[in-house]
Protein backbone atom coordinates (compact mmCIF):
# COMPACT_ATOMS: atom_id res chain seq x y z
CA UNK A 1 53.27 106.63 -85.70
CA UNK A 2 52.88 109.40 -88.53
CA UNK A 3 56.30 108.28 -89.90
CA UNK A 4 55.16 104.51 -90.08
CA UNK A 5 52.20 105.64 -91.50
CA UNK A 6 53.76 107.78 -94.33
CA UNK A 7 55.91 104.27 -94.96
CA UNK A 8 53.25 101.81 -95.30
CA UNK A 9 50.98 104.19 -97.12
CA UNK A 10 53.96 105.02 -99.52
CA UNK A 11 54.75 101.41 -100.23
CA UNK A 12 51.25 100.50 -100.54
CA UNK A 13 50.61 103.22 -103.11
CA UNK A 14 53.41 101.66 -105.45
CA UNK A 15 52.14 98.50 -104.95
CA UNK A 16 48.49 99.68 -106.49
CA UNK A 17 50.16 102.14 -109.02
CA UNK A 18 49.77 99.38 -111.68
CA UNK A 19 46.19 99.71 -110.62
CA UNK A 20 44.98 102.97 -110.64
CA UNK A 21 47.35 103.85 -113.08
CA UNK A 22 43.68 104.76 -115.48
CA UNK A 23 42.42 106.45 -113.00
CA UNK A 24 45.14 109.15 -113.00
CA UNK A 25 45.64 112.49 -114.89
CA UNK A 26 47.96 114.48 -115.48
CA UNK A 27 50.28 112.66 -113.30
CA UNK A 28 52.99 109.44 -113.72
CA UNK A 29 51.96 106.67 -111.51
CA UNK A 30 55.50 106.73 -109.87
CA UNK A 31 55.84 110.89 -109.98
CA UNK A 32 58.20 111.35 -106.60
CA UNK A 33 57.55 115.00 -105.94
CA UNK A 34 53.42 113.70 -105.81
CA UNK A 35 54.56 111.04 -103.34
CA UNK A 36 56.95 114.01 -101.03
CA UNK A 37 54.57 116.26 -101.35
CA UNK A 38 51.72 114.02 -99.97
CA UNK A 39 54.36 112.48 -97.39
CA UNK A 40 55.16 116.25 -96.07
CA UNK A 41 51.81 117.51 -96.07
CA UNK A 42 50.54 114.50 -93.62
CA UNK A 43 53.87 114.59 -91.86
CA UNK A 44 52.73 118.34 -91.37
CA UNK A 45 48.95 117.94 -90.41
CA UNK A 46 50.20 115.23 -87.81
CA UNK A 47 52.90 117.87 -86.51
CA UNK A 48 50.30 120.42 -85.78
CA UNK A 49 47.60 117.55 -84.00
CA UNK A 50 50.41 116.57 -82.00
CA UNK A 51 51.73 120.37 -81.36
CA UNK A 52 49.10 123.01 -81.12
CA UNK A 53 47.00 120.69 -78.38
CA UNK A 54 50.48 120.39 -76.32
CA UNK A 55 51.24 124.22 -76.35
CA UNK A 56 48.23 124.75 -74.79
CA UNK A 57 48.29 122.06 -72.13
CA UNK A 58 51.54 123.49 -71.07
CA UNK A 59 50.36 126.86 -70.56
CA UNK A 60 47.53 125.42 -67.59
CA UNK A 61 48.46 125.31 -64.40
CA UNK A 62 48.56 121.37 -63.27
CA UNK A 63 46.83 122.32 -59.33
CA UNK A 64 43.89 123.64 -61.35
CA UNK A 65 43.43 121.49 -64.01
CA UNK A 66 43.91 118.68 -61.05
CA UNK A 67 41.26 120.47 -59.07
CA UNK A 68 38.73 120.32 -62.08
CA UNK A 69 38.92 116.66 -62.38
């Protein structure tokens, strides 16, 4: 879902380049290291939602998280 994500946020982002093209400083409207960099860091942040919850559910024992519901 992340990777879809990273897609349709990438393509929308060119699509409104021409748009907030004033609004930007420093930067090209089409620079590609902003758009990996961006891409990676949300790719990352959606790694570790996904990851540090699961790591933890596997270390509880299912009879006694069973037996708390």
């Amino acid at each position: 879902m992340a990777l879809v994500g990273v897609g349709v946020g990438i393509a929308g982002a060119l699509v409104l380049t021409r748009f907030l093209s004033s609004l930007l400083y420093g930067v090209s409207p089409h620079d590609p290291m902003t758009f990996v960099g961006v891409a990676v860091l949300l790719l990352t942040v959606a790694l570790a939602a996904c990851w540090i919850p699961a790591r933890k559910a596997m270390h509880v024992d299912p009879m006694v998280a069973l037996r708390y519901e």
